[in-house]
N, C-alpha and C. Protein backbone atom coordinates (compact mmCIF):
# COMPACT_ATOMS: atom_id res chain seq x y z
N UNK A 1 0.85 -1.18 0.00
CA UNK A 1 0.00 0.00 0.00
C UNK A 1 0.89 1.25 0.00
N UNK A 2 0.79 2.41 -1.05
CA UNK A 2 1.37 3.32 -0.92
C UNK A 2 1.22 4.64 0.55
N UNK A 3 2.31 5.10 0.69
CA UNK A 3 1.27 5.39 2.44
C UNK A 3 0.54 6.74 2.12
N UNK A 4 0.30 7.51 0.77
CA UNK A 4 -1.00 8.00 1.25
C UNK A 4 -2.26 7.72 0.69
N UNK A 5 -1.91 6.28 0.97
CA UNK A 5 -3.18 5.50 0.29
C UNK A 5 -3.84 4.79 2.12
N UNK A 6 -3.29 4.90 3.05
CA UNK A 6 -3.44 4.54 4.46
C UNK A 6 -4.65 5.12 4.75
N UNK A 7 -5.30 5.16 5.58
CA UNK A 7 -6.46 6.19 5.89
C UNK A 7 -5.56 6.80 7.42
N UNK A 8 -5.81 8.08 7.69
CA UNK A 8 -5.09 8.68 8.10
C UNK A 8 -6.24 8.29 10.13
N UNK A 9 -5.42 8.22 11.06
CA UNK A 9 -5.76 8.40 12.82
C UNK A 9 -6.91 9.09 13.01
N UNK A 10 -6.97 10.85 12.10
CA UNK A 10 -7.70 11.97 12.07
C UNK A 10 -8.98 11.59 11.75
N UNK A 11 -9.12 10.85 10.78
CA UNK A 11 -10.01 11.11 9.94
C UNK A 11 -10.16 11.54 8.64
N UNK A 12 -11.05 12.08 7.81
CA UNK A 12 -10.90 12.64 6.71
C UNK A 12 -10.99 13.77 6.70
N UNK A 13 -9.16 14.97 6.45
CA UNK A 13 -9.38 16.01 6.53
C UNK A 13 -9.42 16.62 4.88
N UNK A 14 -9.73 17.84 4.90
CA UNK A 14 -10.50 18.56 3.25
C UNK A 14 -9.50 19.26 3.49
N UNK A 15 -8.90 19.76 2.36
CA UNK A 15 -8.08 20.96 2.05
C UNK A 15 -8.61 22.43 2.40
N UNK A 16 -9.58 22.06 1.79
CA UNK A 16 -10.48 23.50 2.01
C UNK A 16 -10.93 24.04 3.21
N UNK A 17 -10.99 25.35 4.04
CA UNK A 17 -11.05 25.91 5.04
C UNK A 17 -12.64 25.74 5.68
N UNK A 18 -12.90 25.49 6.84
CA UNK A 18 -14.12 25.41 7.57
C UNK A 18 -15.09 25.58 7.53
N UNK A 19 -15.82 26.36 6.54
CA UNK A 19 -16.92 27.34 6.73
C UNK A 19 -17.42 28.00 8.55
N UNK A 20 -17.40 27.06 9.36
CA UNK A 20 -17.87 27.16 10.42
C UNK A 20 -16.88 27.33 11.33
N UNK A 21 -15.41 27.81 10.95
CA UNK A 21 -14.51 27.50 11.64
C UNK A 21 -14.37 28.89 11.80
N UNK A 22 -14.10 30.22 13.05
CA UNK A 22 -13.49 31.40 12.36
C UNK A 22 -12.57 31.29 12.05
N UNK A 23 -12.12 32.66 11.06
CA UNK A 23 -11.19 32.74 10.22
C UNK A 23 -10.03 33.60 11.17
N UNK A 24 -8.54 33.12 10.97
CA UNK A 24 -7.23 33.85 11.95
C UNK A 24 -7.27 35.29 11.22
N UNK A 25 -7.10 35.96 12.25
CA UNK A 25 -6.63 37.52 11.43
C UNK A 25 -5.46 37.45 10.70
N UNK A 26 -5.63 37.88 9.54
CA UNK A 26 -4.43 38.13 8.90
C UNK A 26 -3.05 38.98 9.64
N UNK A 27 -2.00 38.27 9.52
CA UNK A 27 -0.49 38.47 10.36
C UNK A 27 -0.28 39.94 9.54
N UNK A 28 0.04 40.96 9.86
CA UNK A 28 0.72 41.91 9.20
C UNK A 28 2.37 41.46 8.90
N UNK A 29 3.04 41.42 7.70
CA UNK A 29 4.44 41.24 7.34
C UNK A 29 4.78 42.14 6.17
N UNK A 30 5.96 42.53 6.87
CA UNK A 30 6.91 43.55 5.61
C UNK A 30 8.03 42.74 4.94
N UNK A 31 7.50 42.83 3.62
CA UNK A 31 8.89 42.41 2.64
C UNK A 31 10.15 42.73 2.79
N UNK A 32 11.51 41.99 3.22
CA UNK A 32 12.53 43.03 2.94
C UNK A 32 13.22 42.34 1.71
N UNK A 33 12.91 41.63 1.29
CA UNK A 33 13.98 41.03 -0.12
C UNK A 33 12.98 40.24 -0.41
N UNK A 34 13.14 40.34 -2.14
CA UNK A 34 12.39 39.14 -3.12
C UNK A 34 13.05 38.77 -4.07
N UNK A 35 13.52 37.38 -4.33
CA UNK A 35 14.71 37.15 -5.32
C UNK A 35 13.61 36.44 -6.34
N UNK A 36 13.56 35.92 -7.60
CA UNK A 36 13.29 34.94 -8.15
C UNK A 36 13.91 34.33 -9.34
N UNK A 37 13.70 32.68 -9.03
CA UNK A 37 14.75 31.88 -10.43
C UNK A 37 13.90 31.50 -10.61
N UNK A 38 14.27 30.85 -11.91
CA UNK A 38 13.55 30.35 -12.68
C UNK A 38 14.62 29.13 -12.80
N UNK A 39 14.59 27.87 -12.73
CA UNK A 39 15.36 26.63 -13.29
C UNK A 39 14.00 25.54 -13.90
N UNK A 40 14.34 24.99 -15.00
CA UNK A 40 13.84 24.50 -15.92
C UNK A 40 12.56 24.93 -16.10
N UNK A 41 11.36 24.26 -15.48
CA UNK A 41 9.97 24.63 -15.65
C UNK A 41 9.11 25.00 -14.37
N UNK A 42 10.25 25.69 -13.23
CA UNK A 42 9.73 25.42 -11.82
C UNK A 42 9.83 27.26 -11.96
N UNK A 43 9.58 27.89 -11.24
CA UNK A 43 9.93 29.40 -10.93
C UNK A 43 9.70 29.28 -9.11
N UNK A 44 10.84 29.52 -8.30
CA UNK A 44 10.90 30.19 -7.28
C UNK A 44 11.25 31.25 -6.83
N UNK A 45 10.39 31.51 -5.83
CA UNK A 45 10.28 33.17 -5.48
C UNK A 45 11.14 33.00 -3.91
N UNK A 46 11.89 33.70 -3.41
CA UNK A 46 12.38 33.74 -2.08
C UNK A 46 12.20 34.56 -1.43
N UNK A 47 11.29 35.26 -0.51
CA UNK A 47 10.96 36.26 0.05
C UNK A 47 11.55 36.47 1.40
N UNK A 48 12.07 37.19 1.80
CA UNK A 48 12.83 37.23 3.29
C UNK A 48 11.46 38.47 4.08
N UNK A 49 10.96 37.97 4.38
CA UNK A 49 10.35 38.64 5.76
C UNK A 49 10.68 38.92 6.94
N UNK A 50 9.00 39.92 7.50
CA UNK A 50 9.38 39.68 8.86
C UNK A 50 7.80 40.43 9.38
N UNK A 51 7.65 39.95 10.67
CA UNK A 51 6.08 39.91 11.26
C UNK A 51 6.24 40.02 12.51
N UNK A 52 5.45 40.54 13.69
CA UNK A 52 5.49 40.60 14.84
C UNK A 52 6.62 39.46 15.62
N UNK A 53 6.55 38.22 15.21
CA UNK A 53 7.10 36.94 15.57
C UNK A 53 8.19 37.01 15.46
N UNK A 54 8.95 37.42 14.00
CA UNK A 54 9.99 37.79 13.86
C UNK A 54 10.12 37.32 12.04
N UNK A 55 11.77 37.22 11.86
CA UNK A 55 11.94 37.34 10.50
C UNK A 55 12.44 36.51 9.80
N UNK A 56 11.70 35.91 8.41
CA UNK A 56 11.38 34.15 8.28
C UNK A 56 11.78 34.43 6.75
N UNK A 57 11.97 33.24 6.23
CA UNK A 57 11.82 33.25 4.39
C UNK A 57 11.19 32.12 4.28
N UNK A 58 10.36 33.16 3.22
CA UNK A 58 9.09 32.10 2.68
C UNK A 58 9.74 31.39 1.34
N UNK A 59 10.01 30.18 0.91
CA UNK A 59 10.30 30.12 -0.59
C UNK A 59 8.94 29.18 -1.38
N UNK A 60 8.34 29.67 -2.28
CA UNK A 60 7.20 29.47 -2.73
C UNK A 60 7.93 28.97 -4.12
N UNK A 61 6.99 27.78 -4.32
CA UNK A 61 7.20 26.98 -5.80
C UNK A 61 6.07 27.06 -6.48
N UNK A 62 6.14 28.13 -7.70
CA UNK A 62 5.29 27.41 -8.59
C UNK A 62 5.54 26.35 -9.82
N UNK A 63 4.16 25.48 -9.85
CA UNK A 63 4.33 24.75 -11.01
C UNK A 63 3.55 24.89 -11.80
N UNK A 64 3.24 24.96 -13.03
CA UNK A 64 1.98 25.03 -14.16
C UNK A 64 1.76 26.33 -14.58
N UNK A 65 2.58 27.69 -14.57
CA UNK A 65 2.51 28.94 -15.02
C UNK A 65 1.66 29.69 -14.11
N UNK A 66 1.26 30.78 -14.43
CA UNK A 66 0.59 31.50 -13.49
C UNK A 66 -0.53 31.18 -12.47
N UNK A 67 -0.89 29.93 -13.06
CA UNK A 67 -2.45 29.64 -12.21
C UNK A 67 -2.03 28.31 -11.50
N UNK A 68 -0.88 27.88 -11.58
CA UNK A 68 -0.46 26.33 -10.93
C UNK A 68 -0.61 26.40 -9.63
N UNK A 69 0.07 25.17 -9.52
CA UNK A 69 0.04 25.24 -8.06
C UNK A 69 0.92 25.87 -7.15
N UNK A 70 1.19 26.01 -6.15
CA UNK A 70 1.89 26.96 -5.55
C UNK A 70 2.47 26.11 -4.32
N UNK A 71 3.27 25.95 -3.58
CA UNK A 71 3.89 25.31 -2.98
C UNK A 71 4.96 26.20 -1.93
N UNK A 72 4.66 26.01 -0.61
CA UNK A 72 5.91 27.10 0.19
C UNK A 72 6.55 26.07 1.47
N UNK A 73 7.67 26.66 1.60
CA UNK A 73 8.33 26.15 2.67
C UNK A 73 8.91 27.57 3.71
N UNK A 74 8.81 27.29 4.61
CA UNK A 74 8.70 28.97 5.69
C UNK A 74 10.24 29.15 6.50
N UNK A 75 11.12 29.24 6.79
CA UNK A 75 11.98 28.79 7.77
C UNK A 75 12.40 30.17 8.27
N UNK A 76 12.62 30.15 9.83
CA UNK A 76 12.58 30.97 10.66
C UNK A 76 14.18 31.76 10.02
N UNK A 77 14.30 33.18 10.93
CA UNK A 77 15.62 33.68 10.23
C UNK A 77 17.03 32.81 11.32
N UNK A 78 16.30 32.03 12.50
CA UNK A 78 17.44 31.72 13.01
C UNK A 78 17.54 29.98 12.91
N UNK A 79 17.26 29.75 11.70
CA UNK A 79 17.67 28.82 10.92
C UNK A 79 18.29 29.01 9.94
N UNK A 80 18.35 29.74 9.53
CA UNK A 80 19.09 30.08 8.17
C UNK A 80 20.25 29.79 7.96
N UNK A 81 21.56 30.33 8.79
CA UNK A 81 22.92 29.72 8.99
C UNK A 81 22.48 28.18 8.35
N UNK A 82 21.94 27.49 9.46
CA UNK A 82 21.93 26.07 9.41
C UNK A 82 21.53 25.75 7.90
N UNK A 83 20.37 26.46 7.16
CA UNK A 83 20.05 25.83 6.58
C UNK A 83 21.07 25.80 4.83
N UNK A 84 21.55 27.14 5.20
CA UNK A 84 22.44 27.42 4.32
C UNK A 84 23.79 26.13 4.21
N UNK A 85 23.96 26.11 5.72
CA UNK A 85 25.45 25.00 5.50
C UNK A 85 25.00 23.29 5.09
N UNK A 86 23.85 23.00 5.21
CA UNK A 86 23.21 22.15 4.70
C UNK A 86 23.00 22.29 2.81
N UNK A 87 22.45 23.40 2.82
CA UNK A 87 22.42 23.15 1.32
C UNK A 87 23.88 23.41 0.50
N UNK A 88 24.24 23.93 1.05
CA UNK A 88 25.99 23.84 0.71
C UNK A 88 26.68 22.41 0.34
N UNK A 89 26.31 21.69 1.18
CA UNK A 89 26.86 20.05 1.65
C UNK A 89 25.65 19.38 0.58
N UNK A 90 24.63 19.59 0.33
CA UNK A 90 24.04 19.35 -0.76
C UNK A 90 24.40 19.52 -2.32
N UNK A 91 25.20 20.80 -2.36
CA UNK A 91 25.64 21.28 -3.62
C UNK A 91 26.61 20.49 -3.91
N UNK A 92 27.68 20.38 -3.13
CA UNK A 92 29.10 19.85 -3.15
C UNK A 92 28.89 18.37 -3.28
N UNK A 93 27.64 17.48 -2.80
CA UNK A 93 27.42 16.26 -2.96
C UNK A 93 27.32 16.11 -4.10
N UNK A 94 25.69 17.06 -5.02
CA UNK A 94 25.84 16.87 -6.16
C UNK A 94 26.70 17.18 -7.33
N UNK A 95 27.47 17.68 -6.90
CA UNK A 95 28.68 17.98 -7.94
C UNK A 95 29.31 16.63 -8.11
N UNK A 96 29.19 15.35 -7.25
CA UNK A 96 30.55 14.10 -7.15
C UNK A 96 29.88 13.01 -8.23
């Protein structure tokens, strides 16, 4: 069985938001940098933020052109070091 073919502990959850659930106030966040690549047919955007909480980068994937899907990964700013020397050790792997 592929595992997200399992039925999940939860139950069956919907993508889609609650109707009956309230809705979180929107976080106020200021942009301070927006980079974007483009490699083969993917376009990522890298946004360096920051919000009451503090200051994070969002990197958002789209796939399928303007209306695709959209895809993000969030990581705090005091991960970053880390995450940088990791993808470093990633680069240098794939180079062998």
């Amino acid at each position: 069985m592929i595992s997200n073919e399992r039925p999940s502990p939860y139950g069956f959850r919907s993508h889609k938001p609650d109707p009956t659930s309230p809705l979180r106030p929107k976080v106020e966040e200021d942009v301070l940098k927006i980079e974007v690549i483009q490699i083969e047919r993917k376009t990522f955007t890298l946004t360096l933020k920051e919000n009451d909480r503090g200051r994070f980068l969002r990197i958002t994937e789209q796939v399928g052109g303007a209306y695709g899907r959209r895809n993000n990964l969030i990581i705090p700013s005091t991960g970053l070091e880390e995450f940088r020397r990791i993808l470093g050790e990633m680069v240098e792997a794939a180079r062998k």
